[in-house]
C-alpha atoms as a PDB file:
ATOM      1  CA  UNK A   1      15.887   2.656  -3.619  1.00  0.00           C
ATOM      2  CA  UNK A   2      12.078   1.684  -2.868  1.00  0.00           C
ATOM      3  CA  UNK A   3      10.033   2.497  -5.507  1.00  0.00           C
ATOM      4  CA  UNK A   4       5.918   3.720  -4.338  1.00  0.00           C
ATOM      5  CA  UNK A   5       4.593   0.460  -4.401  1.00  0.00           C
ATOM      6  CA  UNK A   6       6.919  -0.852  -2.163  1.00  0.00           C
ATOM      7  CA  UNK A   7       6.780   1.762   0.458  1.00  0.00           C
ATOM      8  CA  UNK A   8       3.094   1.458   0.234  1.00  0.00           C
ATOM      9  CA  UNK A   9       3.075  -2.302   0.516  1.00  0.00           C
ATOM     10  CA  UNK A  10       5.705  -2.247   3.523  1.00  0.00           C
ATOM     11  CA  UNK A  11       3.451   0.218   5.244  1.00  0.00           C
ATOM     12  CA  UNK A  12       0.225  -1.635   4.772  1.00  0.00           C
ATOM     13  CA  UNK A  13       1.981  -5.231   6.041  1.00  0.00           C
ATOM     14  CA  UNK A  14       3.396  -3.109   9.409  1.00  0.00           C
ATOM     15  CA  UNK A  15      -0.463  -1.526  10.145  1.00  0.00           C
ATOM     16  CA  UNK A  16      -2.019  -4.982   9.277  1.00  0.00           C
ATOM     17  CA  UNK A  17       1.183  -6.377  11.819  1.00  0.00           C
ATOM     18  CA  UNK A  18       1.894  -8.460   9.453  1.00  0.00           C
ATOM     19  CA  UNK A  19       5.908  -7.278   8.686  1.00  0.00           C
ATOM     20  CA  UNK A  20       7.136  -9.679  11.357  1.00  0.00           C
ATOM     21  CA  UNK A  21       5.751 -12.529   9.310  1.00  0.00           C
ATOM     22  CA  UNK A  22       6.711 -11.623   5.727  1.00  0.00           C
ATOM     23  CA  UNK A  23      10.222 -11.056   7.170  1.00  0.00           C
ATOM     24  CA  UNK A  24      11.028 -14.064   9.313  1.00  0.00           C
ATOM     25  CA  UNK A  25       8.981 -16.389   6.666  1.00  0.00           C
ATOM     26  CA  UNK A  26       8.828 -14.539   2.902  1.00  0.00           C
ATOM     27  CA  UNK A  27       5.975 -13.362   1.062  1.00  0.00           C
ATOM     28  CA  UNK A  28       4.786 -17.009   0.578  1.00  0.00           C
ATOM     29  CA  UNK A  29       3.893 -17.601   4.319  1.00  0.00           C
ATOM     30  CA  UNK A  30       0.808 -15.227   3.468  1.00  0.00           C
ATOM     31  CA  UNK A  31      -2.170 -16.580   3.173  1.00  0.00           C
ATOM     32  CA  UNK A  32      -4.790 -15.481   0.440  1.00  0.00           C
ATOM     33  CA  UNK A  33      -6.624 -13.984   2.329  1.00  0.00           C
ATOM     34  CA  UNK A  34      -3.891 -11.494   3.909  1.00  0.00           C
ATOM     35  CA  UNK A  35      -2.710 -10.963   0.541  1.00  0.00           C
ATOM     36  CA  UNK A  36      -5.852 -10.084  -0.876  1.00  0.00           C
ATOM     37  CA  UNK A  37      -6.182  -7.762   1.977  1.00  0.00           C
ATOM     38  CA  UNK A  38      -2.625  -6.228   0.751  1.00  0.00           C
ATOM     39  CA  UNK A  39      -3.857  -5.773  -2.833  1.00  0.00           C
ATOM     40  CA  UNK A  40      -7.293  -4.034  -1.735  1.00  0.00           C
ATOM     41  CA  UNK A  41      -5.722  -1.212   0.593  1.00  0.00           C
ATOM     42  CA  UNK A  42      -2.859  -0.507  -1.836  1.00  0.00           C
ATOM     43  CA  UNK A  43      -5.753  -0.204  -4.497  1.00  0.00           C
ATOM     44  CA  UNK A  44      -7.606   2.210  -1.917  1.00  0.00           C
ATOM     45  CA  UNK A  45      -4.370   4.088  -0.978  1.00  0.00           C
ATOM     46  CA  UNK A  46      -3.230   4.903  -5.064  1.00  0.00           C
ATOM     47  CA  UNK A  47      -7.114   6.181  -5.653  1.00  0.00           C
ATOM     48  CA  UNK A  48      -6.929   8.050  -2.668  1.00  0.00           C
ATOM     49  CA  UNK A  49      -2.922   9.470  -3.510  1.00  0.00           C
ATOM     50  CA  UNK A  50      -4.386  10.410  -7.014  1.00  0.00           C
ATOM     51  CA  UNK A  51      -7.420  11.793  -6.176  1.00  0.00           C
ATOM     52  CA  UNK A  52      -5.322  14.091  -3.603  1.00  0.00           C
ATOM     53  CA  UNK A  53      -2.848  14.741  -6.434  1.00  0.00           C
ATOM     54  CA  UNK A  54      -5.723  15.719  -8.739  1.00  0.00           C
ATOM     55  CA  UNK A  55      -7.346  18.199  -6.547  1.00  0.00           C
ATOM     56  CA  UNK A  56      -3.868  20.307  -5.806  1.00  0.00           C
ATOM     57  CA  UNK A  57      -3.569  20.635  -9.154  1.00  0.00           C
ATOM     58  CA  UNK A  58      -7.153  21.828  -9.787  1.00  0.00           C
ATOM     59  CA  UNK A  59      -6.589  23.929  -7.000  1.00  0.00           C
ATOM     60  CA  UNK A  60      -3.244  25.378  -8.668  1.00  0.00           C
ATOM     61  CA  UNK A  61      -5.805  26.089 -11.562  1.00  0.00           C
ATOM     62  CA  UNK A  62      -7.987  28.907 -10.208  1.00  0.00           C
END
């Protein structure tokens, strides 16, 4: 089973059409730059999941 990272990561490399790469060639064929690119929207994507998360439950709360 795919933990949240994964599914995160595997959805960022398909929108950044990147999942044909990674799969023919491995995660090494990326370059740094790609990679960083990887790292910075999952960042983005966990703030935004938690911040989402956060107001629910503050919302749960009145």
């Amino acid at each position: 089973m795919e933990n949240l990272d994964e599914k995160i990561k595997n959805e960022i490399i398909i929108e950044l059409g990147l999942f044909d790469k990674v799969k023919k060639y491995g995660w090494k064929s990326l370059t740094a730059k790609e990679t960083g690119r990887i790292g910075g929207l999952i960042t983005k994507r966990k703030k935004l999941m938690q911040m989402e998360k956060q107001s629910r439950v503050a919302g749960q709360n009145l």
